[in-house]
Protein backbone atom coordinates (compact mmCIF):
# COMPACT_ATOMS: atom_id res chain seq x y z
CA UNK A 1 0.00 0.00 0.00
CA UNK A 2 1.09 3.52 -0.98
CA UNK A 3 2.06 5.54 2.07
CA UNK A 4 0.11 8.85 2.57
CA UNK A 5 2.05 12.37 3.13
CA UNK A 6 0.16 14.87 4.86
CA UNK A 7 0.33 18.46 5.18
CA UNK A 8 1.25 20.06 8.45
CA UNK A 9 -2.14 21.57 8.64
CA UNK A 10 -3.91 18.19 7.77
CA UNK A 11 -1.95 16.81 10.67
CA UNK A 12 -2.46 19.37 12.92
CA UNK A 13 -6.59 18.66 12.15
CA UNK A 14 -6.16 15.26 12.78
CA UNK A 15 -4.59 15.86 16.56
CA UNK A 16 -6.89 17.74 17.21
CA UNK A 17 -10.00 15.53 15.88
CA UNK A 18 -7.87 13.21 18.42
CA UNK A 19 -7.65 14.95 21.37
CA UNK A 20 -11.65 15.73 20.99
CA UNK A 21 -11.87 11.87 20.65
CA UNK A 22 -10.24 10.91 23.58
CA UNK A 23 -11.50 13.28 26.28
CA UNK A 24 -15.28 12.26 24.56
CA UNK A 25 -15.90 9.55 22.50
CA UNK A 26 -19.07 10.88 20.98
CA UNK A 27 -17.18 14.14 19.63
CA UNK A 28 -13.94 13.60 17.39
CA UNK A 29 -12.36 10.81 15.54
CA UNK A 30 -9.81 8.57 16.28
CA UNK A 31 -6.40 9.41 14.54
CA UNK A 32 -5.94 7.19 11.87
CA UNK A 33 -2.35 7.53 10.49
CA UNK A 34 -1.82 4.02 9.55
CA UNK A 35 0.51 4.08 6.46
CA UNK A 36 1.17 7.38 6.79
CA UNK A 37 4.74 9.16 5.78
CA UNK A 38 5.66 10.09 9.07
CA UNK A 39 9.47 10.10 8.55
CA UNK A 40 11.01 13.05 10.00
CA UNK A 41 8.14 14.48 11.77
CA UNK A 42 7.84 16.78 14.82
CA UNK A 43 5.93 15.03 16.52
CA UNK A 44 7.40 16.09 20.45
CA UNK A 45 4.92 15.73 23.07
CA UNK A 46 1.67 15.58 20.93
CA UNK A 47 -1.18 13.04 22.58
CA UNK A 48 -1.44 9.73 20.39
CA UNK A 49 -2.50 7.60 22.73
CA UNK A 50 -4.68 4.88 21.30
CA UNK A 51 -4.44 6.03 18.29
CA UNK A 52 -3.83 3.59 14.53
CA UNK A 53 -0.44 4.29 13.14
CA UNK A 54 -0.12 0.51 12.26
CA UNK A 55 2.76 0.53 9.52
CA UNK A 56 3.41 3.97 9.36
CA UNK A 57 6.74 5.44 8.19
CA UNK A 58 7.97 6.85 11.67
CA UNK A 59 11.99 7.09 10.50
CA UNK A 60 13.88 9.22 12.43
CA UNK A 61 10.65 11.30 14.02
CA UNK A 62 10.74 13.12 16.70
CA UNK A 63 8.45 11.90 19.30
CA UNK A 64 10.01 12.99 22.59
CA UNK A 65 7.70 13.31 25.18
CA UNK A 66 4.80 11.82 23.28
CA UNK A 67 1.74 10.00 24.47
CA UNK A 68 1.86 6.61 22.37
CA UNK A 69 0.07 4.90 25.11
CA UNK A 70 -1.81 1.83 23.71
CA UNK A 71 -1.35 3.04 20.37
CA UNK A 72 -1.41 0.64 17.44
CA UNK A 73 2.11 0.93 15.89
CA UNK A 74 2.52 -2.94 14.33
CA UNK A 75 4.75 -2.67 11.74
CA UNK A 76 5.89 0.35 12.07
CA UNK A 77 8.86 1.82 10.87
CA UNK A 78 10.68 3.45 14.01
CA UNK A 79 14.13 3.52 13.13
CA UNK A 80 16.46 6.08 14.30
CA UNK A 81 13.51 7.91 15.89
CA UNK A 82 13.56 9.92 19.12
CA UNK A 83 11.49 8.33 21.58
CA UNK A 84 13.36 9.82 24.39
CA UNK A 85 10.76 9.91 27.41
CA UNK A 86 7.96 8.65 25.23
CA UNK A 87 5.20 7.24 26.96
CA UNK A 88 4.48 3.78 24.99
CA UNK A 89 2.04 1.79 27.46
CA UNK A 90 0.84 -1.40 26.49
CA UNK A 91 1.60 0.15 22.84
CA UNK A 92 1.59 -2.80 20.63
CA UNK A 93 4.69 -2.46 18.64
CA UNK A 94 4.70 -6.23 17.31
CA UNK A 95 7.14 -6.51 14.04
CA UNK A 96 7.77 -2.75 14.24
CA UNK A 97 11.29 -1.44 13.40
CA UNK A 98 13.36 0.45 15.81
CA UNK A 99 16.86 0.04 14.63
CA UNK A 100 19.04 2.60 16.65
CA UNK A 101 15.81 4.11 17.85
CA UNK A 102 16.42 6.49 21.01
CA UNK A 103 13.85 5.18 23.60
CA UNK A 104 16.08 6.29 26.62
CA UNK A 105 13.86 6.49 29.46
CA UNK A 106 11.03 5.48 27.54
CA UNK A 107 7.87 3.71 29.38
CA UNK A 108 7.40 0.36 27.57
CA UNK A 109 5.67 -1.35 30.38
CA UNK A 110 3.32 -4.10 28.97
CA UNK A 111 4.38 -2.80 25.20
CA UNK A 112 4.10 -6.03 22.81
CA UNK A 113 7.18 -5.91 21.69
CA UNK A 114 7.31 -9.46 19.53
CA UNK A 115 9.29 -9.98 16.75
CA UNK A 116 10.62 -6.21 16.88
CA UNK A 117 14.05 -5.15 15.58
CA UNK A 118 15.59 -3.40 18.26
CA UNK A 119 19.18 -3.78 16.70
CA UNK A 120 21.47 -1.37 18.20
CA UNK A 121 18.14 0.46 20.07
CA UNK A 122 19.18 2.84 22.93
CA UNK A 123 16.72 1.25 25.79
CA UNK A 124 18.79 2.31 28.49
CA UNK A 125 16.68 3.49 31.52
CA UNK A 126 13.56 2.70 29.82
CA UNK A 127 10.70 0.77 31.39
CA UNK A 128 10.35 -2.60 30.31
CA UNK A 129 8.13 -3.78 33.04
CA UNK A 130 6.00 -6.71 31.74
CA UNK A 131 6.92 -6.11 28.08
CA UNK A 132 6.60 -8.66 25.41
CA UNK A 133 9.85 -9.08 23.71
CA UNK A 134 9.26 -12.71 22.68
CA UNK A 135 11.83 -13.19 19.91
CA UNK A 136 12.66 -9.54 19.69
CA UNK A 137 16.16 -8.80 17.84
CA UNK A 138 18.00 -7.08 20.32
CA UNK A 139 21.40 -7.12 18.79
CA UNK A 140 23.44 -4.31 19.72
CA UNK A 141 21.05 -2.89 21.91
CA UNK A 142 22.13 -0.54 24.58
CA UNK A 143 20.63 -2.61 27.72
CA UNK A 144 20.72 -1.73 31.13
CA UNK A 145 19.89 -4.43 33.04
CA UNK A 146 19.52 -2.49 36.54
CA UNK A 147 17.17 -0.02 35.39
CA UNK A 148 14.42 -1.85 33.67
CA UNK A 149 13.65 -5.10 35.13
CA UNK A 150 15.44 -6.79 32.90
CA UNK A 151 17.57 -10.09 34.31
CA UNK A 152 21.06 -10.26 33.91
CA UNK A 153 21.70 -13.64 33.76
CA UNK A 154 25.18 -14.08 35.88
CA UNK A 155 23.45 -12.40 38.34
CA UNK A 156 20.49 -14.80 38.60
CA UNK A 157 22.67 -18.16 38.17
CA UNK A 158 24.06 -16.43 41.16
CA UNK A 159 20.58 -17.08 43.21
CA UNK A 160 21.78 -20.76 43.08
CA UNK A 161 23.84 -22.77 45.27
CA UNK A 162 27.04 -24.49 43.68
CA UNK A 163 29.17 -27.65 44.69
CA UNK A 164 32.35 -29.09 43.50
CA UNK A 165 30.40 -30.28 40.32
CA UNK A 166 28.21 -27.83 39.69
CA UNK A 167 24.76 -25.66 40.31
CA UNK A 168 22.13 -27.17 42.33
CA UNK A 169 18.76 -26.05 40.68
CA UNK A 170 15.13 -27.15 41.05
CA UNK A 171 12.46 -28.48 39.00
CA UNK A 172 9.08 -30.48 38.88
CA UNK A 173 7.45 -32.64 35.89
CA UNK A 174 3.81 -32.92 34.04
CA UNK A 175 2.61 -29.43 36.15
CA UNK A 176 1.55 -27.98 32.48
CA UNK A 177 3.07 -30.68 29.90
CA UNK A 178 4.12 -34.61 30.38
CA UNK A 179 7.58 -34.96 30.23
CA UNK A 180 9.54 -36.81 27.02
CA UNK A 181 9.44 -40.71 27.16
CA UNK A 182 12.55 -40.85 26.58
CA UNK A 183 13.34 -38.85 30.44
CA UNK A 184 13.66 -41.29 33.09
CA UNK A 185 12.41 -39.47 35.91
CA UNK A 186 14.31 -40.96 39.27
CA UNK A 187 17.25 -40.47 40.87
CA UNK A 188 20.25 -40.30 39.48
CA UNK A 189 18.69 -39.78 35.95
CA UNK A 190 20.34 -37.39 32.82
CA UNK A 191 18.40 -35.68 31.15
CA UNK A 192 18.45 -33.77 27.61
CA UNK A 193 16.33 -31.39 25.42
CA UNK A 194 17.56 -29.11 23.02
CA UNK A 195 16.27 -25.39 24.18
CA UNK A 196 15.40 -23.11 22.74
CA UNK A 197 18.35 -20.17 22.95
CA UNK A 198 16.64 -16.91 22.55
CA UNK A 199 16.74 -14.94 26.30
CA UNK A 200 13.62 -13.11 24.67
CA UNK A 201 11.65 -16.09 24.80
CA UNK A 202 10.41 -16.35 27.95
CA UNK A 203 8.77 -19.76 27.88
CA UNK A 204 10.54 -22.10 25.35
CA UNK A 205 11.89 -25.66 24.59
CA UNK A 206 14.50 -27.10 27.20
CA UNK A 207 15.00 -28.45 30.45
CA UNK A 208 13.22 -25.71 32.39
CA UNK A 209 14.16 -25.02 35.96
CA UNK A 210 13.56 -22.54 38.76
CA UNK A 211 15.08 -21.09 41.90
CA UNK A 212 13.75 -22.63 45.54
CA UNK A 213 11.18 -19.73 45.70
CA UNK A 214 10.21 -19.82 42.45
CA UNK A 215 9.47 -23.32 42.84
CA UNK A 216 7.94 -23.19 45.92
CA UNK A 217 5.36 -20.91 45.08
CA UNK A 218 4.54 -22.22 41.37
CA UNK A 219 5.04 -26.35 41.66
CA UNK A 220 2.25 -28.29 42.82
CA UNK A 221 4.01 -31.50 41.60
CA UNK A 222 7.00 -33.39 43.40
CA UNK A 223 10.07 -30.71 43.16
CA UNK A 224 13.48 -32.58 42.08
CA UNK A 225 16.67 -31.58 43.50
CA UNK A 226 18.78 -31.70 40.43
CA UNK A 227 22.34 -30.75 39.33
CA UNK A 228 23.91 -28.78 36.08
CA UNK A 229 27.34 -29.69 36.05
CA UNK A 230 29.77 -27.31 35.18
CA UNK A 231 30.77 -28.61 31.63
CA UNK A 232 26.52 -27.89 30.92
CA UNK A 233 26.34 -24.04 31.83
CA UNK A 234 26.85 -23.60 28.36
CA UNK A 235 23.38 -24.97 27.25
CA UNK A 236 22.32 -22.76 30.06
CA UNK A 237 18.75 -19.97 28.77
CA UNK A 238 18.10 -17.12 30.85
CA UNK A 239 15.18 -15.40 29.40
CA UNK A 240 15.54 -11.18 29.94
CA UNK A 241 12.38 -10.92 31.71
CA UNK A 242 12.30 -14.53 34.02
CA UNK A 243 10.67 -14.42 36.86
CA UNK A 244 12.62 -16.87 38.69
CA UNK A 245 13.17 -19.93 35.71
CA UNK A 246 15.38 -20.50 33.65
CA UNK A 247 16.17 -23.39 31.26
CA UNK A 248 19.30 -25.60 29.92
CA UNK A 249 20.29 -28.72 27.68
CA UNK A 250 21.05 -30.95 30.54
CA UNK A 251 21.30 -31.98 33.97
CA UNK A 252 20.62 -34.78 36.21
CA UNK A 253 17.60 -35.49 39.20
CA UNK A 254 19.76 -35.64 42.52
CA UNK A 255 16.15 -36.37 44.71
CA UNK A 256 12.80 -35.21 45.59
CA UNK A 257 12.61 -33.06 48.40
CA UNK A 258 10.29 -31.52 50.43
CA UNK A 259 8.62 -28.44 49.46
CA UNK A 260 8.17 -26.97 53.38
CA UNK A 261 11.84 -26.90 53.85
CA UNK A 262 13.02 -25.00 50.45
């Protein structure tokens, strides 16, 4: 589809029509800049909240400041925009492109972020509270993991206690799937699964496993005692956003133990 260009009056109609829309429903219209030719706009603080820009051009805009709260931007191109303080709520951003995209101190929380390019993004200090970044390209990405809830992953392997062999984790069987037939499930057992290695998937293939708390409050199955060897931590996952799992190519069941005194 043909991208439309509008004038700076048109668009100035059109926030305005919005802003009508949004403080009454029954006055106004809805901004509806999907496939529009955004790129380079001045766009700083305006209120788009809720509004369509599904696969609008978006490159290199200036949206500081801006109200993009549950806005539709899906496919949209975002690249080497200023999003600097931009409020993007539960904005569903699925497939959109934000290559080296300035979203510093940006509010993403519960933004779908799936299947965005974030390649060499600036997220630093931005929210990512409960965002979606299931298979997300973050390669390059300026990340810091202290500021936006995001896991960094020697720090949580940390949370686990270690012997002479290796990392003592925990884990339980069948509590949403029934385990390979192939996994001998007793004492002393190895097991294998080939996981799935993308950290922005939170819930993939592999041997999953959890901290003590984790699975004390989540298991309502037997909880194994089990062991990841040193020579494993390489098949080790830890997803961005984990809540307290993790998952790895191998390890072996030590013993059940009981749940009261994780």
């Amino acid at each position: 589809m043909k991208l439309k260009t509008y004038t700076a009056d048109e668009l100035k109609e059109i926030l305005n029509k919005h802003k009508e829309w949004l403080e009454s429903s029954s006055k106004g219209e809805r901004a509806n800049l999907s496939f529009a030719n955004l790129s380079s706009a001045d766009l700083s603080f305006a209120n788009l909240r809720s509004a369509n820009l599904r696969s609008a051009n978006l490159r290199s805009a200036d949206l500081s400041f801006a109200n993009l709260s549950s806005a539709d931007l899906n496919s949209a191109d975002l690249s080497f925009a200023n999003l600097i303080s931009a409020n993007l709520s539960s904005a569903n951003l699925r497939f959109a492109n934000l290559i080296s995209a300035n979203l510093s101190s940006a509010d993403l929380s519960s933004a779908d972020l799936s299947f965005a390019n974030l390649i060499s993004a600036n997220l630093s200090s931005a929210n990512l509270r409960s965002a979606d970044l299931s298979s997300a390209n973050l390669r390059s990405a300026e990340l810091s993991f202290a500021n936006h809830q995001l896991i960094n992953p020697i720090e949580f392997m940390s949370k686990f206690d270690k012997t002479d062999e290796g990392y003592i984790v925990y884990k339980s069987f069948g509590e949403n799937h029934n385990p390979p037939a192939s996994w001998k499930v007793e004492a002393g057992s190895i097991i294998e699964e080939l996981p799935d290695r993308s950290a922005t998937v939170l819930c993939g293939a592999g041997i999953n496993f959890g901290t003590k708390a984790w699975c004390k409050e989540n298991c309502s199955k037997p909880i194994w005692k089990c062991l990841i060897k040193w020579e494993w931590l390489p098949g080790v996952i830890v997803p961005y956003q984990t809540d307290g799992k993790a998952r790895c190519y191998k390890l072996q069941l030590l013993e059940i133990v009981d749940k009261a005194n994780l």
